[in-house]
Protein backbone atom coordinates (compact mmCIF):
# COMPACT_ATOMS: atom_id res chain seq x y z
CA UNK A 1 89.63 -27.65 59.93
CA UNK A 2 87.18 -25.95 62.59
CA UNK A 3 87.02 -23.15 60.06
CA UNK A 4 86.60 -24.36 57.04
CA UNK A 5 83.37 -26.41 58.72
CA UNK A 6 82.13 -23.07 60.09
CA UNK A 7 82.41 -22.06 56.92
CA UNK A 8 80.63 -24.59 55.10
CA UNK A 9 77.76 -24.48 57.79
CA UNK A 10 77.73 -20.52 57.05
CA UNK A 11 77.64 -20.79 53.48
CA UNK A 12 74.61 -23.50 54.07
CA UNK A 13 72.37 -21.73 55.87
CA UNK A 14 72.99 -18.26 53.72
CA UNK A 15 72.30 -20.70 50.68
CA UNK A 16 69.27 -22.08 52.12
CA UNK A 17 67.86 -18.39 53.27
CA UNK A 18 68.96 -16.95 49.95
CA UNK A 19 66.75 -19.61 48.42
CA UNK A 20 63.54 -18.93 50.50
CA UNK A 21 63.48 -15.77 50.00
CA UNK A 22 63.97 -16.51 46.05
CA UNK A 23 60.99 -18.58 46.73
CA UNK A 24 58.54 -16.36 48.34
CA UNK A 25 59.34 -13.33 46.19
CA UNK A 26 57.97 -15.29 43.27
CA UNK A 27 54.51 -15.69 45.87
CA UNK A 28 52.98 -18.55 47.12
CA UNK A 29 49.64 -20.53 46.96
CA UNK A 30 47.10 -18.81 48.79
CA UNK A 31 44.09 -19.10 51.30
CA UNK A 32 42.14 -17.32 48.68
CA UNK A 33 43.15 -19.98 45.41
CA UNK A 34 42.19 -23.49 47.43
CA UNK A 35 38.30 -21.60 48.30
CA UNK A 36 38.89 -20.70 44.08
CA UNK A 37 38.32 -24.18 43.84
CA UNK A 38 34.84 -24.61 46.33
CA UNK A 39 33.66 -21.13 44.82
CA UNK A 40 30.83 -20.38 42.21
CA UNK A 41 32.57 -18.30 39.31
CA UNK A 42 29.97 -15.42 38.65
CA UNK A 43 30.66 -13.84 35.37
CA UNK A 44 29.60 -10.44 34.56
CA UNK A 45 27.67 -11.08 31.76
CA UNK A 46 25.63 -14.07 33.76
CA UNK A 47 25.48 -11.31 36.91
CA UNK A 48 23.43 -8.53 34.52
CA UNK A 49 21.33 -11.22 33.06
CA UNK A 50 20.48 -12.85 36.68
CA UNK A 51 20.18 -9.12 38.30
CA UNK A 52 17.69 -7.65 35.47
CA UNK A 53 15.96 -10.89 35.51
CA UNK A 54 15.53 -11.21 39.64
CA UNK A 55 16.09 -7.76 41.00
CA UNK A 56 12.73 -6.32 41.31
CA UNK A 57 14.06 -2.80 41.41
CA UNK A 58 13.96 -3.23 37.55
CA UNK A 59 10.34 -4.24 38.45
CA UNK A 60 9.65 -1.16 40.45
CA UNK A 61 11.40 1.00 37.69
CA UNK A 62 9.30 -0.36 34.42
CA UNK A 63 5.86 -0.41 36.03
CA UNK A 64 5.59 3.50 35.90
CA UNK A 65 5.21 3.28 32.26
CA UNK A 66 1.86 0.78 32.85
CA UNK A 67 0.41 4.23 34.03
CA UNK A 68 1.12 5.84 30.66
CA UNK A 69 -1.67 4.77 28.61
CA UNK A 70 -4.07 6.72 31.02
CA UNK A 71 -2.37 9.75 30.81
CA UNK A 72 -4.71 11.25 28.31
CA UNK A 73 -7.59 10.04 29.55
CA UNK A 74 -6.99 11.68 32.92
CA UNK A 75 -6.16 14.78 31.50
CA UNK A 76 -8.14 15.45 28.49
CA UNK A 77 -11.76 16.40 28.33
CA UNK A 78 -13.83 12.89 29.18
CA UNK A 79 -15.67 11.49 26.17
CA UNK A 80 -18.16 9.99 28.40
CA UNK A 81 -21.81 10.04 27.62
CA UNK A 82 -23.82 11.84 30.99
CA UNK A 83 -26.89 10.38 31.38
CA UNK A 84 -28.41 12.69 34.24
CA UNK A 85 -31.90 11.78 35.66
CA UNK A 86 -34.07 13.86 38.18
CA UNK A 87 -37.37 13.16 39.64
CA UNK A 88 -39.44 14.68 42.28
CA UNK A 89 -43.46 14.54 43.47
CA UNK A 90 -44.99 18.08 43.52
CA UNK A 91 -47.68 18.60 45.53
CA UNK A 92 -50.42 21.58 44.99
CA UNK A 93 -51.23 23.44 48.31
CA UNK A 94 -53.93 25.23 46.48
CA UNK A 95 -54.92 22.52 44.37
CA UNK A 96 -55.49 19.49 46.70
CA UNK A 97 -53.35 17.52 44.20
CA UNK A 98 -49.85 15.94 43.75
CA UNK A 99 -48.06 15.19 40.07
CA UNK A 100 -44.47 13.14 39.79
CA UNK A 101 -42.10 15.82 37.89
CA UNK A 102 -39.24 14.26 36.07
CA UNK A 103 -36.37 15.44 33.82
CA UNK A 104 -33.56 13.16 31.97
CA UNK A 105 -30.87 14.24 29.70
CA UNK A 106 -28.36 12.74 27.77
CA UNK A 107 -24.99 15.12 26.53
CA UNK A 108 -21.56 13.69 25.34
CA UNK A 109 -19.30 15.76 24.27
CA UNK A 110 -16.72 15.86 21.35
CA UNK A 111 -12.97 16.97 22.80
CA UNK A 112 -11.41 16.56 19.26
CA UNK A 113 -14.12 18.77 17.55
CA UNK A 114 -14.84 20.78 20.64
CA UNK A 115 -18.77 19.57 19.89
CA UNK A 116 -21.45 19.06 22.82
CA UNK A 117 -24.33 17.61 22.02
CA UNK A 118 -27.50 17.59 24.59
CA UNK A 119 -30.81 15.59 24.26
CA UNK A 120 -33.06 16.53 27.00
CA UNK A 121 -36.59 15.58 28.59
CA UNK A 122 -38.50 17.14 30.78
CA UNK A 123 -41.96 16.30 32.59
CA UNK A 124 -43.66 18.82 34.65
CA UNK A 125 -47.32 19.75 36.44
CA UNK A 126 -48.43 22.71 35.41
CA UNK A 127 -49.56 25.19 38.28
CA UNK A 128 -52.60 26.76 36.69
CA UNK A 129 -54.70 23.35 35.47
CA UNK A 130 -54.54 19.66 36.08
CA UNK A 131 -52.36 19.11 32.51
CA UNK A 132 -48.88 17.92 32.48
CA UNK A 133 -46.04 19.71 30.54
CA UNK A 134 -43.66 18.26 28.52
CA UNK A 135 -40.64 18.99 26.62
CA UNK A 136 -38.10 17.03 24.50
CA UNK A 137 -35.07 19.58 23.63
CA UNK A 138 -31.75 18.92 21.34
CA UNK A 139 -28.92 21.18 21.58
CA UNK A 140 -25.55 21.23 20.04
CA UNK A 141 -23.25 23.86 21.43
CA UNK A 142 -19.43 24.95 19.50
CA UNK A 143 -17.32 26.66 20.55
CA UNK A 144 -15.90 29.54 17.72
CA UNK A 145 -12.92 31.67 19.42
CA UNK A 146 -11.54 29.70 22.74
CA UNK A 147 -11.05 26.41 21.86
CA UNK A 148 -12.56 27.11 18.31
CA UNK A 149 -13.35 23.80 16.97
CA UNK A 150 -11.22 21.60 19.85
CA UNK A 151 -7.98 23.46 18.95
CA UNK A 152 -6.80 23.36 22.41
CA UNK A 153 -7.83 20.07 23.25
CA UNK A 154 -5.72 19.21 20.21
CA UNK A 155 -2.43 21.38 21.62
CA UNK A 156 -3.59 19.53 24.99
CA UNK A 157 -3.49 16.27 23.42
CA UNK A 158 -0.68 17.07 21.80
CA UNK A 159 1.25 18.33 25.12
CA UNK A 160 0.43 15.33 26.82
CA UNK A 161 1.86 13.14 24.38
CA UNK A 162 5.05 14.98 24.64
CA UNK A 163 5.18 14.61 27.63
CA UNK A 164 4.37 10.82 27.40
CA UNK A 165 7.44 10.46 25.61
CA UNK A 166 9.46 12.46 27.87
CA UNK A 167 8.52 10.17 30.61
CA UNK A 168 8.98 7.02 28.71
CA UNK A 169 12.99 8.14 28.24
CA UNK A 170 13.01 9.03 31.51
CA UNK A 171 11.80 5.79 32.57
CA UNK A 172 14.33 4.26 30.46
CA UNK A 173 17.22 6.72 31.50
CA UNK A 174 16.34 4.99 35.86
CA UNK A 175 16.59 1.87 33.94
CA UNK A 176 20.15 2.32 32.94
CA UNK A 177 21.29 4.12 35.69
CA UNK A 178 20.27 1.35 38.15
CA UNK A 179 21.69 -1.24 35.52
CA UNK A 180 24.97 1.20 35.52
CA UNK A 181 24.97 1.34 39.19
CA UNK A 182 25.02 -3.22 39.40
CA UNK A 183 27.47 -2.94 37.12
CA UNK A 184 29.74 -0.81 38.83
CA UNK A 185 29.30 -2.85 41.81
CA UNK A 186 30.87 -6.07 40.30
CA UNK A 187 33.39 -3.96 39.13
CA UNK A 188 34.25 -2.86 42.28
CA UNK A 189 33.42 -6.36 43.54
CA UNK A 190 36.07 -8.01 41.24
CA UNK A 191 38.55 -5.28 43.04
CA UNK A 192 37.78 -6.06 46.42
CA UNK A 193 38.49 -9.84 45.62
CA UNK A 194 41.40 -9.23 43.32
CA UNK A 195 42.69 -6.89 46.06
CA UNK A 196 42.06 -9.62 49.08
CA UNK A 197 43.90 -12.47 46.98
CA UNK A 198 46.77 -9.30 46.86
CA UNK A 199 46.58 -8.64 50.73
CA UNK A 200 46.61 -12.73 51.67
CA UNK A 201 49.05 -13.62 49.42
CA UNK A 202 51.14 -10.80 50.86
CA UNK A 203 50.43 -11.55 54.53
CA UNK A 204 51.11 -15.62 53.88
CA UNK A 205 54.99 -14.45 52.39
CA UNK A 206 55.42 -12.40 55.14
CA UNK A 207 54.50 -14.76 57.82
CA UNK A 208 57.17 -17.39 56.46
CA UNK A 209 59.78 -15.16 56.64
CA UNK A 210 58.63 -13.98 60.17
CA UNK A 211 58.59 -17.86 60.83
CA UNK A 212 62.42 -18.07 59.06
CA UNK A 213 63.46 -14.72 61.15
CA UNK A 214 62.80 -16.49 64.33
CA UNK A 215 64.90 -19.96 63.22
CA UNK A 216 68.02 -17.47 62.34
CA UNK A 217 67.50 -15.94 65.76
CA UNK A 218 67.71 -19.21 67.23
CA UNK A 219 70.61 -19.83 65.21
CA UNK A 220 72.23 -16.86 66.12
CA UNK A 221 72.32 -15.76 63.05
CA UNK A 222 69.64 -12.97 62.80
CA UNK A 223 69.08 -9.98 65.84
CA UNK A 224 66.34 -9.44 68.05
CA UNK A 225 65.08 -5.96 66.38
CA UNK A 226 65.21 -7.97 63.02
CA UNK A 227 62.38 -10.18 64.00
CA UNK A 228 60.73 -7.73 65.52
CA UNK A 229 60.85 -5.51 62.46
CA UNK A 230 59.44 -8.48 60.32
CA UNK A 231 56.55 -8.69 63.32
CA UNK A 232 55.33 -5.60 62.62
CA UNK A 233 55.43 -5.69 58.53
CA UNK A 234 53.51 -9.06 59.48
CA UNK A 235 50.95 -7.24 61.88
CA UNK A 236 50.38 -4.67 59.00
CA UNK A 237 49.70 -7.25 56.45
CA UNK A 238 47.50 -9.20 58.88
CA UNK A 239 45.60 -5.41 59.66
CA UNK A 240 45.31 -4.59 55.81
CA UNK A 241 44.08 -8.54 55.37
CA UNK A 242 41.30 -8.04 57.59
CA UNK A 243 40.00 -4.46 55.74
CA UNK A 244 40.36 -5.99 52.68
CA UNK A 245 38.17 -9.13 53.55
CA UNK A 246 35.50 -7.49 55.35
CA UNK A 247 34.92 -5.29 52.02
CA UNK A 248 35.13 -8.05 50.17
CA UNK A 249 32.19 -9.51 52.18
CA UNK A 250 30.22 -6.36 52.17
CA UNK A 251 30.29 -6.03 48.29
CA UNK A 252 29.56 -9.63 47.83
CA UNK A 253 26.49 -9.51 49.82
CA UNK A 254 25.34 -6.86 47.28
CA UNK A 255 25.66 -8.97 44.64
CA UNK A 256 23.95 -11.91 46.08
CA UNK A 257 21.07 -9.33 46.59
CA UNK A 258 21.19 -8.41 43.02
CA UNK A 259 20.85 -11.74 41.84
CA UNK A 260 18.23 -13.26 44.31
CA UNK A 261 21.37 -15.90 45.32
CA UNK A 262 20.19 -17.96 47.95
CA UNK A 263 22.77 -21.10 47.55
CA UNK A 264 25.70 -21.68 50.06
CA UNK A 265 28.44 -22.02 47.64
CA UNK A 266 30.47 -19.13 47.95
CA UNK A 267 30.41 -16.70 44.87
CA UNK A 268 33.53 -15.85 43.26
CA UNK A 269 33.73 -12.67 40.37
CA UNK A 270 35.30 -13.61 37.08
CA UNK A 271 37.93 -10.89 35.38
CA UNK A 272 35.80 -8.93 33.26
CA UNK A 273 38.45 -7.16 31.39
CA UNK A 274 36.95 -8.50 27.91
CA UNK A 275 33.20 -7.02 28.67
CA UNK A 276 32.51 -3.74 27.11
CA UNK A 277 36.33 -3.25 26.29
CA UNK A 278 36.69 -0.43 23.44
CA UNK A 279 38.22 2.32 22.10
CA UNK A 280 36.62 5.98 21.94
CA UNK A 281 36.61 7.41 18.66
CA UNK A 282 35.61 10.59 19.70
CA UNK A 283 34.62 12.67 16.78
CA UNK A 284 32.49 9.49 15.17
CA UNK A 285 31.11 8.70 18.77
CA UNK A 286 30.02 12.43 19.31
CA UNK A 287 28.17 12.59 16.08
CA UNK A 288 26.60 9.67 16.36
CA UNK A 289 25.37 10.51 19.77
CA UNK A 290 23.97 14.44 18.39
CA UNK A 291 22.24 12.76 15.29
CA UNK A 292 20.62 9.55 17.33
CA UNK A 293 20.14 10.03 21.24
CA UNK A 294 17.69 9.28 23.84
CA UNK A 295 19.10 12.98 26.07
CA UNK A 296 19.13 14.93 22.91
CA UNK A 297 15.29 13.78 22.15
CA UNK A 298 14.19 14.28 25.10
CA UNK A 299 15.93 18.17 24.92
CA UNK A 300 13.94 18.51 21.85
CA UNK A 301 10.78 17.23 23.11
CA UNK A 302 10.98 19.55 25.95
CA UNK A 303 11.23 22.69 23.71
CA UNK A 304 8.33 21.42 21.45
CA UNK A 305 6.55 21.10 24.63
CA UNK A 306 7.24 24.26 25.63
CA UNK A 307 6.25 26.06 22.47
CA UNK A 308 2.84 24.65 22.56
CA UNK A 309 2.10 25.16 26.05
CA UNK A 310 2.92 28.94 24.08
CA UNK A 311 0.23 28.24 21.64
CA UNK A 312 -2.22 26.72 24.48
CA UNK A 313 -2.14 29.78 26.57
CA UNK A 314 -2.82 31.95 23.89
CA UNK A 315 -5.71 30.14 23.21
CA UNK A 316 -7.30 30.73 26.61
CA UNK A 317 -7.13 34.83 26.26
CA UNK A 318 -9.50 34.63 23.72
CA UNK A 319 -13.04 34.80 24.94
CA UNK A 320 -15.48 31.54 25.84
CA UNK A 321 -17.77 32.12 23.04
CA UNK A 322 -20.27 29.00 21.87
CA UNK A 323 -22.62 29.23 18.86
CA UNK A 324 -25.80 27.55 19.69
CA UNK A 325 -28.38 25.30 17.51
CA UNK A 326 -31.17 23.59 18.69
CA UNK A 327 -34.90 22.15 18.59
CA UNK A 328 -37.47 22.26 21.33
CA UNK A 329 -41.10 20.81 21.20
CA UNK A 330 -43.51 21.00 23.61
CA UNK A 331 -46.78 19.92 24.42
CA UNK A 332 -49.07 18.28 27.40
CA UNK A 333 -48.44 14.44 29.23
CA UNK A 334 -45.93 12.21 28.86
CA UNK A 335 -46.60 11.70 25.23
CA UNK A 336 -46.16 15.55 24.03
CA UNK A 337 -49.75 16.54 23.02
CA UNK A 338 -50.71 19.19 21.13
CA UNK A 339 -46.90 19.88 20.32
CA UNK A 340 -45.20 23.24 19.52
CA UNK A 341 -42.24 23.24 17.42
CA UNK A 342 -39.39 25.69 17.44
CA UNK A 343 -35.88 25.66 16.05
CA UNK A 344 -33.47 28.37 17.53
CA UNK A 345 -29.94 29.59 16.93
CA UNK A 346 -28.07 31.69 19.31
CA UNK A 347 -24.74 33.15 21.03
CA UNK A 348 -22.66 32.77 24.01
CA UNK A 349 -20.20 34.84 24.97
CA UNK A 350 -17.66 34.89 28.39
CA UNK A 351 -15.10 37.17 28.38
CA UNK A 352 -13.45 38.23 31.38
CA UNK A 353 -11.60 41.67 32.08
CA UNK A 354 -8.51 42.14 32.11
CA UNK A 355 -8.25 38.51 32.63
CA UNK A 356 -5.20 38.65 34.76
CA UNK A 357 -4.55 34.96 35.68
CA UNK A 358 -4.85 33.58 31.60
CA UNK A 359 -2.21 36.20 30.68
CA UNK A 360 0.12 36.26 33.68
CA UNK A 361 -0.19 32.27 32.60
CA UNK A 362 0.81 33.13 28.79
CA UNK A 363 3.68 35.58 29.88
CA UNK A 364 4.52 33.15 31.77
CA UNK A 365 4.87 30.02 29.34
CA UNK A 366 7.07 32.64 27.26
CA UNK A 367 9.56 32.98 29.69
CA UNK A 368 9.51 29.16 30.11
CA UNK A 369 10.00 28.67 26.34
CA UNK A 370 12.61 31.08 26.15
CA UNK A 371 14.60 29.56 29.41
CA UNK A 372 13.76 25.89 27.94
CA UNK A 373 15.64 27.27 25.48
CA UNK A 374 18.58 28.13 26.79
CA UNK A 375 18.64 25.17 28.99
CA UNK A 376 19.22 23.46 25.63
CA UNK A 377 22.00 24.96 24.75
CA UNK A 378 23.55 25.10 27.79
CA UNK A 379 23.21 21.20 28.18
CA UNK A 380 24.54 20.65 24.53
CA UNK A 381 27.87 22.31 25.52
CA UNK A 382 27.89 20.69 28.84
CA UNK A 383 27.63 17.38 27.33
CA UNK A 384 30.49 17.83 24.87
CA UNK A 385 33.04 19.40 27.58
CA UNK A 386 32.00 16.34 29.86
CA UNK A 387 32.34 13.55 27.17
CA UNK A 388 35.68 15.16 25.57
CA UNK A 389 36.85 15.09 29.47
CA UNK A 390 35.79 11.17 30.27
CA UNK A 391 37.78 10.42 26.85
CA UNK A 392 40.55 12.41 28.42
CA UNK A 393 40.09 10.60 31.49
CA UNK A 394 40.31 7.30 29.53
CA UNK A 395 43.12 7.94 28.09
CA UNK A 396 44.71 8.39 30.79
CA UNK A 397 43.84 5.28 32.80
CA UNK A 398 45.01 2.99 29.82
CA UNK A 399 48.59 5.13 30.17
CA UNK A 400 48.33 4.14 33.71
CA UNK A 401 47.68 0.52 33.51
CA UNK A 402 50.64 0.62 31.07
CA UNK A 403 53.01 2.24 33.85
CA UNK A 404 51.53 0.19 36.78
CA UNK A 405 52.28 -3.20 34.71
CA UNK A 406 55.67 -2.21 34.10
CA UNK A 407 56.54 -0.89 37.75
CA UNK A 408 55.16 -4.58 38.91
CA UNK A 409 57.80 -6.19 36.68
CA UNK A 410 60.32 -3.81 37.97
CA UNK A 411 59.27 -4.05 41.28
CA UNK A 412 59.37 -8.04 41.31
CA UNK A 413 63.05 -7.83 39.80
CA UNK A 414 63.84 -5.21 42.23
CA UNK A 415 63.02 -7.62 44.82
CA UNK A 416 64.52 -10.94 43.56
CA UNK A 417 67.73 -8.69 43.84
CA UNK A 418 67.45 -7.78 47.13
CA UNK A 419 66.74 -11.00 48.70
CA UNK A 420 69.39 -12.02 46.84
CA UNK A 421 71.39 -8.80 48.65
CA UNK A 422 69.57 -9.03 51.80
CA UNK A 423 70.93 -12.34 52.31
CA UNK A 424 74.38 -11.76 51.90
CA UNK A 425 74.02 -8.46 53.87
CA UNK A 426 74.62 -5.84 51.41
CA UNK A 427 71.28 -4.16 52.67
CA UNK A 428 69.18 -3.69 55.58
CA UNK A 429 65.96 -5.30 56.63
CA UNK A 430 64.46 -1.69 56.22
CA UNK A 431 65.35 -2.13 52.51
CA UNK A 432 64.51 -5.00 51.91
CA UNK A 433 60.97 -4.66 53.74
CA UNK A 434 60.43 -1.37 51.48
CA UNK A 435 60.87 -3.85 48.13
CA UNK A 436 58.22 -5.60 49.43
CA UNK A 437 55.85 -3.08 50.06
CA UNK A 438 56.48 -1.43 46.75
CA UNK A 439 55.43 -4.96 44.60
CA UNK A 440 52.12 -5.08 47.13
CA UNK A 441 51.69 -1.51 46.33
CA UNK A 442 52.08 -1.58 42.76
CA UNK A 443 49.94 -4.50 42.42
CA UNK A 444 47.10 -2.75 43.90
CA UNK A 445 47.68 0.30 42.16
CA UNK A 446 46.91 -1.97 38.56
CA UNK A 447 44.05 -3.49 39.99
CA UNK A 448 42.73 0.16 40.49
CA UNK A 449 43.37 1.74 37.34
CA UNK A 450 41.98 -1.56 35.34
CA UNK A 451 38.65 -1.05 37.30
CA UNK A 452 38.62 2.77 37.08
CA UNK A 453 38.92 1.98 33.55
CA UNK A 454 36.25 0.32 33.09
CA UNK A 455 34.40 2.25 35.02
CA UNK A 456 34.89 5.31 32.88
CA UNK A 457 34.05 3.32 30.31
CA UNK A 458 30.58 2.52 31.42
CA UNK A 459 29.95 6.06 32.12
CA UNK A 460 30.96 7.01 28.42
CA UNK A 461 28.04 4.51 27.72
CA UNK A 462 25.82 6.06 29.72
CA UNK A 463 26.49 9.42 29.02
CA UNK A 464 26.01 8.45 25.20
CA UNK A 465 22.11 6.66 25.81
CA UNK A 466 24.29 3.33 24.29
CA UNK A 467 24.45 1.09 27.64
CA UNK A 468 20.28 0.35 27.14
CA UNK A 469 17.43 1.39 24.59
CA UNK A 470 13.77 1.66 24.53
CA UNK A 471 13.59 -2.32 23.79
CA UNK A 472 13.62 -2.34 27.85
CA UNK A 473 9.92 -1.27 27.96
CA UNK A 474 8.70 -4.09 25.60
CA UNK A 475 9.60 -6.84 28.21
């Protein structure tokens, strides 16, 4: 009679152990769901609209293209009428007299046509008699072989507008790289918190079976080095929980920074699995990025830049030569008395020898073009071998995520059936401590490879100038 109750009281308490750990192996409520509830969801698509909208990096980032529109102006020839104005009193030692002398001019120059055009008065005292010369002068200068007719103001122009553009993408390219970097940081935000609710949950099944351990030891039932075993799986957790929650803290404050968020409820990410989620068709993808491209333009702008810089050095080896046209009348006072007319053409003519510095310069811009070039080419084949690896790379995360979800499921039956074994001591603690570890480990392992994923896949967008456009600079 004695047995069979021993027995019975046996068979209850295996019954009731074999059913907790049934229970905790399917995981429990934890800390992290109940603050789910007092949390702010932030979605990823709300985050990028909040960040580009309060970070003032974006800010910082756009206002270089304000400078743009002076670009030419500040390095092109100035339009700018010169109005120049001199005045002085003379006085005559040998005379006994003094006489104001004066001289204004007025030039402005054409950069387009190369044209300068100078009108010119002058009022003087003559040194021989009391009179006072004067002399009203136009003169129009052109240039015929450096700069014949503006040409290299034109290449200039030209240059700079390249170069304009170049900056513009550029400006653009900071734009999505700072957008890229946000986004990758709620990616690795919804990890950190994914990874935490992983860790407590973990931690929280652990401690009830540390708190069962000790009730069996009580009982009799369960030894010493059991529950101390269990103590230090439970330590580990508790150790992993407190990594886990501090990074989680750290990357949250980033994205509060991001958005400007200044509220005390607690932000929370949402799974963004369904944002940017799609399949590379290579081939199509890679033509479409060759034909249409913000990197390839910019390549191409570079060499057209290049080839005219060519063209602009070449134009400085020719000589500075200016035909010259004019009129000039002269006369006495301030009103041109007794005028003399003339009309004069002439020619002016710098050349210097051997001019060393203007065609070590146009040498020069050769071997630029030439290694512009070849930078060209070398980038076009980079960027194929790097995109056909990232699709590689892509490929291989989704196999991954497909393996990692099915080792969870394994895993989780694999440990159903050993608390199931455990309790009826057909295995050790060791094992069945090791089944635990492996469903924590696999579960993390997902989590990674679904964020890697779409991490990869934001750097496909990148790579391919499809994550932003020039519509950026219009805001």
């Amino acid at each position: 009679m004695k047995k069979s109750l021993f027995q019975k009281t046996v068979k209850v308490v295996m019954t009731s152990f074999l059913v907790f750990l049934l229970f905790i192996s399917q995981g429990f409520v934890m800390e992290g769901q109940v603050a789910e509830e007092e949390a702010k969801t932030l979605s990823i698509e709300e985050f990028i609209r909040l960040a580009t909208q309060n970070d003032t990096v974006f800010e910082e980032i756009l206002i270089d293209e304000m400078k743009l529109q002076y670009s030419k102006d500040l390095n092109l020839p100035a339009r700018d009428l010169v109005l120049e104005v001199k005045g002085q009193y003379d006085f005559m030692l040998n005379q006994d007299r003094g006489d104001p002398d004066m001289s204004v001019s007025l030039s402005k120059l054409f950069p387009y046509a190369g044209t300068e055009v100078e009108f010119s008065y002058a009022n003087s005292p003559s040194l021989t008699s009391n009179t006072m010369k004067s002399q009203f002068n136009l003169e129009v200068s052109q240039p015929i072989a450096e700069n014949a007719f503006g040409a290299a103001t034109r290449l200039q122009d030209k240059i700079i507008g390249l170069e304009i553009d170049v900056i513009r993408h550029q400006i653009v390219e900071a734009y999505e790289d700072y957008l890229a970097s946000l986004i990758n940081t709620y990616y690795t935000w919804y990890s950190a918190c994914e990874n935490l609710k992983i860790g407590e949950s973990s931690y929280k099944q652990n401690l009830q079976l540390l708190d069962n351990m000790n009730r069996r030891t009580e009982n009799k039932i369960a030894l010493p080095v059991d529950v101390n075993k269990v103590k230090l799986l439970v330590i580990d957790k508790e150790e992993n929980v407190i990594a886990l929650r501090e990074t989680y803290k750290n990357i949250t404050n980033l994205v509060m920074k991001a958005v400007r968020y200044e509220d005390a409820t607690p932000l929370i990410p949402q799974d963004p699995s369904g944002f940017h989620d799609f399949e590379i068709d290579f081939e199509k993808g890679y033509t479409e990025f060759t034909q249409a491209s913000r990197t390839y333009e910019i390549l191409d702008l570079l060499e057209n830049k290049s080839s005219l810089e060519v063209k602009k050095n070449a134009d400085d080896l020719l000589p500075s030569t200016q035909l010259l046209f004019g009129y000039t009348v002269e006369g006495n006072a301030w009103q041109i008395k007794d005028e003399e007319n003339m009309v004069y053409a002439g020619l002016s003519l710098e050349w210097p020898f051997p001019d060393q510095v203007d065609r070590a310069e146009y040498e020069t811009s050769k071997i630029d073009y030439e290694k512009t070039q070849l930078t060209s080419q070398n980038t076009y084949l980079q960027i194929y071998t790097t995109l056909k690896n990232l699709n590689l790379q892509v490929q291989r995360e989704r196999e991954l995520i497909r393996l990692a979800q099915e080792k969870i499921r394994l895993s989780e039956e694999v440990l159903r059936d050993e608390s199931r074994n455990y309790s009826f001591g057909k295995i050790s603690l060791n094992d069945y401590i090791d089944a635990v570890n492996k469903v924590d480990t696999n579960n993390f392992s997902k989590i990674q490879h679904t964020v890697r994923l779409k991490q990869l896949l934001l750097e496909w967008l990148c790579l391919t100038d499809k994550l932003v456009d020039q519509t950026v600079l219009e805001r």
